[in-house]
Protein backbone atom coordinates (compact mmCIF):
# COMPACT_ATOMS: atom_id res chain seq x y z
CA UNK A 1 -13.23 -0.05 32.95
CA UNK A 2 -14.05 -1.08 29.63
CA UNK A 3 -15.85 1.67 27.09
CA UNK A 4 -18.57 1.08 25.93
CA UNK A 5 -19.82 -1.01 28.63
CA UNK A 6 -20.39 -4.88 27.06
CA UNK A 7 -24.43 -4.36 28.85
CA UNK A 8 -24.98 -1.28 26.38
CA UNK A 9 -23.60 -2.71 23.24
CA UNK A 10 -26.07 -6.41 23.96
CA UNK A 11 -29.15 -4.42 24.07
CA UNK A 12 -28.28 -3.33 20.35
CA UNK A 13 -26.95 -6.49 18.92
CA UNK A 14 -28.47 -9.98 20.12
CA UNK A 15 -25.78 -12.14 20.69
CA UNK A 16 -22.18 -11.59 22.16
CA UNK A 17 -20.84 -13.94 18.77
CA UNK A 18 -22.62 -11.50 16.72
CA UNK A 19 -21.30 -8.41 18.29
CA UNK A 20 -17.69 -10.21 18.15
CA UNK A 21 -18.19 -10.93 14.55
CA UNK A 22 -19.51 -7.39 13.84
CA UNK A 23 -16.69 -5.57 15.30
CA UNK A 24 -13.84 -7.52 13.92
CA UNK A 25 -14.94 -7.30 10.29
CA UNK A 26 -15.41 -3.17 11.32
CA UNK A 27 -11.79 -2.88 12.71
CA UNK A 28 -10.47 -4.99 9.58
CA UNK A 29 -12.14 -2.30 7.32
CA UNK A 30 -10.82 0.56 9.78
CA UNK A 31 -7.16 -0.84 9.57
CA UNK A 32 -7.18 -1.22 5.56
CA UNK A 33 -9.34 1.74 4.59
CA UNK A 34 -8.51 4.28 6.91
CA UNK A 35 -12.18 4.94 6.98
CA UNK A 36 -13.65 6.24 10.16
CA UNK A 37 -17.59 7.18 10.91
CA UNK A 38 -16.21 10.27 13.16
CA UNK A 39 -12.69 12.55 13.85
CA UNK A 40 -9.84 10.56 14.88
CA UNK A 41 -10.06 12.77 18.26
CA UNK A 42 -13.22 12.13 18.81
CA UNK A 43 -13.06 8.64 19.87
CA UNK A 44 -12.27 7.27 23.41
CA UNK A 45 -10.04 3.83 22.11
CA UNK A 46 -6.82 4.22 20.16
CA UNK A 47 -7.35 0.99 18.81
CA UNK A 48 -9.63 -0.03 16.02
CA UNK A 49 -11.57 -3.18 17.92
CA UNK A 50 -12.30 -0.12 20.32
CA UNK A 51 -13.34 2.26 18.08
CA UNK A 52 -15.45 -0.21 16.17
CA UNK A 53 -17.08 -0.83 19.50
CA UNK A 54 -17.67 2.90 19.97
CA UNK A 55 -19.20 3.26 16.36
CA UNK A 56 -21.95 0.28 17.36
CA UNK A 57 -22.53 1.28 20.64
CA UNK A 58 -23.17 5.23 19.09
CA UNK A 59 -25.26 3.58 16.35
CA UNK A 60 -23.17 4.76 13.64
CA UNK A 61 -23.37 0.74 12.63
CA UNK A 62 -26.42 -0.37 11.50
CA UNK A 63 -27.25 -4.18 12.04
CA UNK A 64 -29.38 -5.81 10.55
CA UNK A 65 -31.21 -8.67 12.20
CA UNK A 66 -31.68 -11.87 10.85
């Protein structure tokens, strides 16, 4: 099962190319600037395209709509 659930994460951003394009430029900033919105142990995903998708679907990404 994939967390957070692809369902919960379109109801905040309106596209599936937007999400993609949101979440990649998150983990690139995650993987150069060791910068995280929570604990390290607090997240669910190891990775950073996972925890990216955690921080959107928790909100702690604002996006901005066009």
């Amino acid at each position: 099962m994939i967390y957070p659930s692809i369902d919960k994460l379109l109801l905040l951003v309106d596209s599936k190319y937007r999400l993609v394009h949101i979440v990649a430029n998150r983990s690139i900033e995650i993987k150069e600037h060791k910068n995280l919105q929570k604990k390290e142990n607090e997240y669910v995903s190891k990775k950073n395209i996972g925890r990216a998708l955690e921080e959107v679907a928790e909100g702690l990404i604002k996006i901005k709509t066009i």
